[in-house]
C-alpha atoms as a PDB file:
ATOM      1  CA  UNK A   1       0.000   0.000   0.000  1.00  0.00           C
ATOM      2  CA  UNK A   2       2.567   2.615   0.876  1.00  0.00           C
ATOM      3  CA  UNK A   3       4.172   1.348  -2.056  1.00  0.00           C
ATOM      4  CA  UNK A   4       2.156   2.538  -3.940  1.00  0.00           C
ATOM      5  CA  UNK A   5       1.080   5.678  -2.560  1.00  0.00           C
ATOM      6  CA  UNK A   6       4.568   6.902  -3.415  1.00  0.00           C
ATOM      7  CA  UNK A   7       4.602   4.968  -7.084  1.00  0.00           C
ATOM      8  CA  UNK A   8       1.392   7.643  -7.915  1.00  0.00           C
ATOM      9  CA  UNK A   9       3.033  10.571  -6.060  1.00  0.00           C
ATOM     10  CA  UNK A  10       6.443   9.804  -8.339  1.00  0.00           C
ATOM     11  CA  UNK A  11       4.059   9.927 -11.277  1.00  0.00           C
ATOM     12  CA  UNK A  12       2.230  12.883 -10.229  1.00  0.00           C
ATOM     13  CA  UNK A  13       5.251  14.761  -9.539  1.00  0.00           C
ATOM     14  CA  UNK A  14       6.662  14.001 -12.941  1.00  0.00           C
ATOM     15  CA  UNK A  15       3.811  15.073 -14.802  1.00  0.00           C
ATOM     16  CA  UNK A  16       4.300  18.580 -16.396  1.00  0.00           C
ATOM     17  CA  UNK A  17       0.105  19.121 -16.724  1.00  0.00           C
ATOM     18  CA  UNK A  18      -0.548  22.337 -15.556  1.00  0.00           C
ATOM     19  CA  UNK A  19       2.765  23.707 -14.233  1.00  0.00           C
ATOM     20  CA  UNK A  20       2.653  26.770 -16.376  1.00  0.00           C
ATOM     21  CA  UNK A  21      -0.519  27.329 -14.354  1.00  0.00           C
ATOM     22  CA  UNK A  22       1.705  26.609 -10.675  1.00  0.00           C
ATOM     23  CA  UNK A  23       4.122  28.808 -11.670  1.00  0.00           C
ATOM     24  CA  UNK A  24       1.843  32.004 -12.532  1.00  0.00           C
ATOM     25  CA  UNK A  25      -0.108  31.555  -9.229  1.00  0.00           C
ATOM     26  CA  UNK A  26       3.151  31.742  -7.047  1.00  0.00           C
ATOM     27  CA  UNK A  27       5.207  34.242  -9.438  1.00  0.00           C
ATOM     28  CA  UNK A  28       2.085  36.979  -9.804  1.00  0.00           C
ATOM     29  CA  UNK A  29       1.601  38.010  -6.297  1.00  0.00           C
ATOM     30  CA  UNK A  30       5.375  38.763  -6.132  1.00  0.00           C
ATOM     31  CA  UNK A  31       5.002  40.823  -9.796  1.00  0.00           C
ATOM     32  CA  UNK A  32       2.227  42.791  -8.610  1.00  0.00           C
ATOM     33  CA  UNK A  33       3.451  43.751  -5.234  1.00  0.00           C
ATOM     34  CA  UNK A  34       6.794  44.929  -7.179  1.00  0.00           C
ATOM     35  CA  UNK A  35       4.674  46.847  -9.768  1.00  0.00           C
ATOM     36  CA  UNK A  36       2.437  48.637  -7.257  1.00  0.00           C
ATOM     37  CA  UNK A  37       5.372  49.553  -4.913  1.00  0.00           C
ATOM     38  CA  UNK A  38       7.141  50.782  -8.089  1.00  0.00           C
ATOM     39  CA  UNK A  39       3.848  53.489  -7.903  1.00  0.00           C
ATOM     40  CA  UNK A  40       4.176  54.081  -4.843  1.00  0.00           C
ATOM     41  CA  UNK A  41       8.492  54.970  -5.096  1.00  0.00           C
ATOM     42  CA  UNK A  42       7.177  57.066  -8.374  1.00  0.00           C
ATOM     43  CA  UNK A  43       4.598  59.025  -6.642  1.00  0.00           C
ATOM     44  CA  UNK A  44       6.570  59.570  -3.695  1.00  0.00           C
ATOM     45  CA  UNK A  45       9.424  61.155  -6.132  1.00  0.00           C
ATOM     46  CA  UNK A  46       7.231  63.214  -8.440  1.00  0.00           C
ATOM     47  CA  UNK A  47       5.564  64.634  -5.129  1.00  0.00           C
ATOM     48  CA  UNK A  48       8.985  65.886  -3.679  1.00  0.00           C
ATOM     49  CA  UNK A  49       9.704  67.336  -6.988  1.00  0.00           C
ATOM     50  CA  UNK A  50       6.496  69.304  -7.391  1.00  0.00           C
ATOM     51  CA  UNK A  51       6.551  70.600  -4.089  1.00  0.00           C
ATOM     52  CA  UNK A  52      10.464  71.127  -4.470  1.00  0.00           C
ATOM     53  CA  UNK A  53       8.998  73.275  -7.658  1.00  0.00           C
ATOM     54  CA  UNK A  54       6.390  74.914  -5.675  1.00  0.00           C
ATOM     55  CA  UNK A  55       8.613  76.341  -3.049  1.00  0.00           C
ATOM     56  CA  UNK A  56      10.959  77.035  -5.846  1.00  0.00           C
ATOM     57  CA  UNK A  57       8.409  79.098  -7.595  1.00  0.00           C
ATOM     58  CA  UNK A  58       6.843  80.538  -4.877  1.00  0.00           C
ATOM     59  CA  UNK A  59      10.265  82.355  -3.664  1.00  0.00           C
ATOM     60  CA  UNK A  60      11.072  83.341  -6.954  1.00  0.00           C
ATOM     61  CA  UNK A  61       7.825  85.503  -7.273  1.00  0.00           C
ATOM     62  CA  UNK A  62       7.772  86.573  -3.759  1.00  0.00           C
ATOM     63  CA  UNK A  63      11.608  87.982  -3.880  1.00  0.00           C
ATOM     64  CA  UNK A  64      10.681  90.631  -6.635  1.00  0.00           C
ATOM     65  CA  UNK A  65       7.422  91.977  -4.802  1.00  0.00           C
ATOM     66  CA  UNK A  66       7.785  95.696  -3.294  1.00  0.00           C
ATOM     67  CA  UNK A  67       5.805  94.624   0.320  1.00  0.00           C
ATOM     68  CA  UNK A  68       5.667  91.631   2.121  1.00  0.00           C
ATOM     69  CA  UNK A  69       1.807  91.435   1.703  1.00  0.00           C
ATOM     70  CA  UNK A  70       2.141  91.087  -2.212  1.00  0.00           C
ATOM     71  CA  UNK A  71       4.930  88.439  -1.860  1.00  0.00           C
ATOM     72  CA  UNK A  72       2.670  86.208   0.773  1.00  0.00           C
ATOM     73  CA  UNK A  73      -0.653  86.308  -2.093  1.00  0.00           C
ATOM     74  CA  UNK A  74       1.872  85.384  -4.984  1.00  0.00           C
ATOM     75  CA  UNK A  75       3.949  83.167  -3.467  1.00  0.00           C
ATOM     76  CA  UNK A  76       0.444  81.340  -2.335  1.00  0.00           C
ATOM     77  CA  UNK A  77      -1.331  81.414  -5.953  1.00  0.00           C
ATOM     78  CA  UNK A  78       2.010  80.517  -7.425  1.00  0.00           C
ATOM     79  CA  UNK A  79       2.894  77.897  -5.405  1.00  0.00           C
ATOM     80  CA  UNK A  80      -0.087  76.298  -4.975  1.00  0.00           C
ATOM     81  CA  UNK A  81      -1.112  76.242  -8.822  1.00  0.00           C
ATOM     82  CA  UNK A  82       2.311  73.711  -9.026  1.00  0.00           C
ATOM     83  CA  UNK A  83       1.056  71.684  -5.954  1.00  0.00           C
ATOM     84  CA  UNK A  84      -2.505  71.393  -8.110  1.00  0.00           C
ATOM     85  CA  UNK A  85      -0.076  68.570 -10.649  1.00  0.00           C
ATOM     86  CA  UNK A  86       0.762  66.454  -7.600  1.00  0.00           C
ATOM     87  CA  UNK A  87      -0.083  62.685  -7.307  1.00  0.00           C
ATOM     88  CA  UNK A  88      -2.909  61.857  -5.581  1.00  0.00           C
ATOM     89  CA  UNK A  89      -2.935  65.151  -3.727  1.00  0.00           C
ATOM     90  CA  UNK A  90      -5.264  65.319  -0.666  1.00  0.00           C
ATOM     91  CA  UNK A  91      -3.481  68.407   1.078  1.00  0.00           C
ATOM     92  CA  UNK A  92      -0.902  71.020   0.167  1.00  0.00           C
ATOM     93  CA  UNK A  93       0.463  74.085   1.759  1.00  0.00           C
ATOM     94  CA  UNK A  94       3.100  77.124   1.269  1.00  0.00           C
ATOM     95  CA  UNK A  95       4.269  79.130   3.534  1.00  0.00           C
ATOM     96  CA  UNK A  96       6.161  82.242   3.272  1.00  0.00           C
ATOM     97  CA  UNK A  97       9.153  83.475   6.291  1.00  0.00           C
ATOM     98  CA  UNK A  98      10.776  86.312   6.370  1.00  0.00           C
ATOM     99  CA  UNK A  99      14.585  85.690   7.367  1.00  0.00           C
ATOM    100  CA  UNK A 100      16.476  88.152   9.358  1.00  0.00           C
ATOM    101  CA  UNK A 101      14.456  91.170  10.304  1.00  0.00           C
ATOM    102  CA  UNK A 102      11.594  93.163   7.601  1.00  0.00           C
ATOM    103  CA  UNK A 103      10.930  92.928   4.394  1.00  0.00           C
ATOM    104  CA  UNK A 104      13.780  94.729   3.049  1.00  0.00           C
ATOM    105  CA  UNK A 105      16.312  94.659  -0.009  1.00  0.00           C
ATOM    106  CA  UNK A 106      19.028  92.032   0.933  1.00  0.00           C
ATOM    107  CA  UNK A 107      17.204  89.807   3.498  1.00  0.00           C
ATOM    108  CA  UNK A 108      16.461  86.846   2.641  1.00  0.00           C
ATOM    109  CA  UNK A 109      12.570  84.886   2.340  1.00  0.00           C
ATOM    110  CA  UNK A 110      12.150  80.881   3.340  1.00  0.00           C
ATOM    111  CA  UNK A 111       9.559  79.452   1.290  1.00  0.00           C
ATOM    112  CA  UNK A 112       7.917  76.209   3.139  1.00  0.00           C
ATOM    113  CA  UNK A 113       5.636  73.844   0.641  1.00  0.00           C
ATOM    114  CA  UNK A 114       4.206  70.777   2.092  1.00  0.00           C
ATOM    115  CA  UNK A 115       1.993  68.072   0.102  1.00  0.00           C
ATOM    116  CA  UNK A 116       0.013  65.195   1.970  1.00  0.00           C
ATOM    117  CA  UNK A 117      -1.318  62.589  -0.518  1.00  0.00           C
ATOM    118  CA  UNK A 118      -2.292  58.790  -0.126  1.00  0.00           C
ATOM    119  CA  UNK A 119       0.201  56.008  -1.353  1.00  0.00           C
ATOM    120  CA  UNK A 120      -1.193  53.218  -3.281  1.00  0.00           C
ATOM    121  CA  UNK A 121       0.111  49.917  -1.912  1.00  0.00           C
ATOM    122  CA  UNK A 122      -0.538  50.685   2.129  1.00  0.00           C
ATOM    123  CA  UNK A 123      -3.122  53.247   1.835  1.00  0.00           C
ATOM    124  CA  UNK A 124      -1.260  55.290   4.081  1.00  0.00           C
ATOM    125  CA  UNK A 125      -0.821  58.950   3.963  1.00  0.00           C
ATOM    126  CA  UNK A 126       2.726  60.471   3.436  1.00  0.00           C
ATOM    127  CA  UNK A 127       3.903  63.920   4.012  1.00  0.00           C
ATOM    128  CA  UNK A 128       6.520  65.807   1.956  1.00  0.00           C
ATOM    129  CA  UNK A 129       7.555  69.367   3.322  1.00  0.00           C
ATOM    130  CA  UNK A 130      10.289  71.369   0.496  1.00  0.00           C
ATOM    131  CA  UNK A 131      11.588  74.786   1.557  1.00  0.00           C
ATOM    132  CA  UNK A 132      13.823  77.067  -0.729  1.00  0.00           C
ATOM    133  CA  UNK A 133      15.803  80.311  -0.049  1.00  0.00           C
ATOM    134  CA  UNK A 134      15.232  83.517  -1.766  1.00  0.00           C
ATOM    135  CA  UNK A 135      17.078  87.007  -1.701  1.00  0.00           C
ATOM    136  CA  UNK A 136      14.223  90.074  -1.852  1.00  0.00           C
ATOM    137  CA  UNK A 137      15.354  91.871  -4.693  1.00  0.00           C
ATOM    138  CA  UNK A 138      12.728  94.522  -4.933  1.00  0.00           C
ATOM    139  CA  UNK A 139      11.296  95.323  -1.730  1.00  0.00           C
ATOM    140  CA  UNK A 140      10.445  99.088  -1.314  1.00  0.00           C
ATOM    141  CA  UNK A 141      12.324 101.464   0.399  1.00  0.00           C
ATOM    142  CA  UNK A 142      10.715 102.998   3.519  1.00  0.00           C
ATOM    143  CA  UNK A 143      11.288 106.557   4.166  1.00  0.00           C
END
């Protein structure tokens, strides 16, 4: 009897009917966690870069405004119309510092732009903050 049992298990085992099929079931899991990771490392990068950008533009439009209360509304619509291209965006922010004293010629601005958006594999939200330095080129002088 045991005999036999292993005689048909032998044959079994040599038989190559349906090992294509095996082989898909155990290799496509592992494929399609690597491709949907792959999303998730390519949103992840494209979001640093667009909010890299943001702050980017946000600084370079708020340097050459004459008053700090110009340089805050266009550093906002600037910066947040390159958040708006983001990957799955569900929250994004810029924020505008003034380094080193007032808004005056020579100091320097920070510009702060964070994006929140969900990654595909966990479902998990992940947070990118970008800041970028700026001279103030054009600020107007106070008499």
């Amino acid at each position: 009897m045991k005999r036999e049992f292993f005689r048909r298990v032998r044959a079994l085992w040599k038989e190559e009917k349906g090992s294509q099929l095996i082989e898909f079931i155990l290799v496509f899991p592992l494929v399609w966690l690597l491709i949907v990771f792959s999303f998730d490392q390519f949103s992840i990068l494209y979001n640093k870069q667009k909010a890299l950008a943001a702050a980017y533009e946000a600084g370079r439009i708020a340097a050459v405004q004459p008053n700090y209360g110009l340089a805050s509304y266009h550093a906002q619509e600037r910066g947040k119309k390159e958040l708006r291209q983001a990957i799955g965006l569900t929250e994004g922010s810029i924020q505008l510092y003034i380094r080193e004293g007032s808004w005056r010629k020579g100091n320097h601005v920070q510009t702060e732009a964070s994006v929140s958006f969900t990654l595909l594999a966990t479902g998990s939200r992940y947070q990118i903050t970008e800041s970028y330095f700026m001279m103030i080129e054009n600020a107007e002088e106070k008499r």
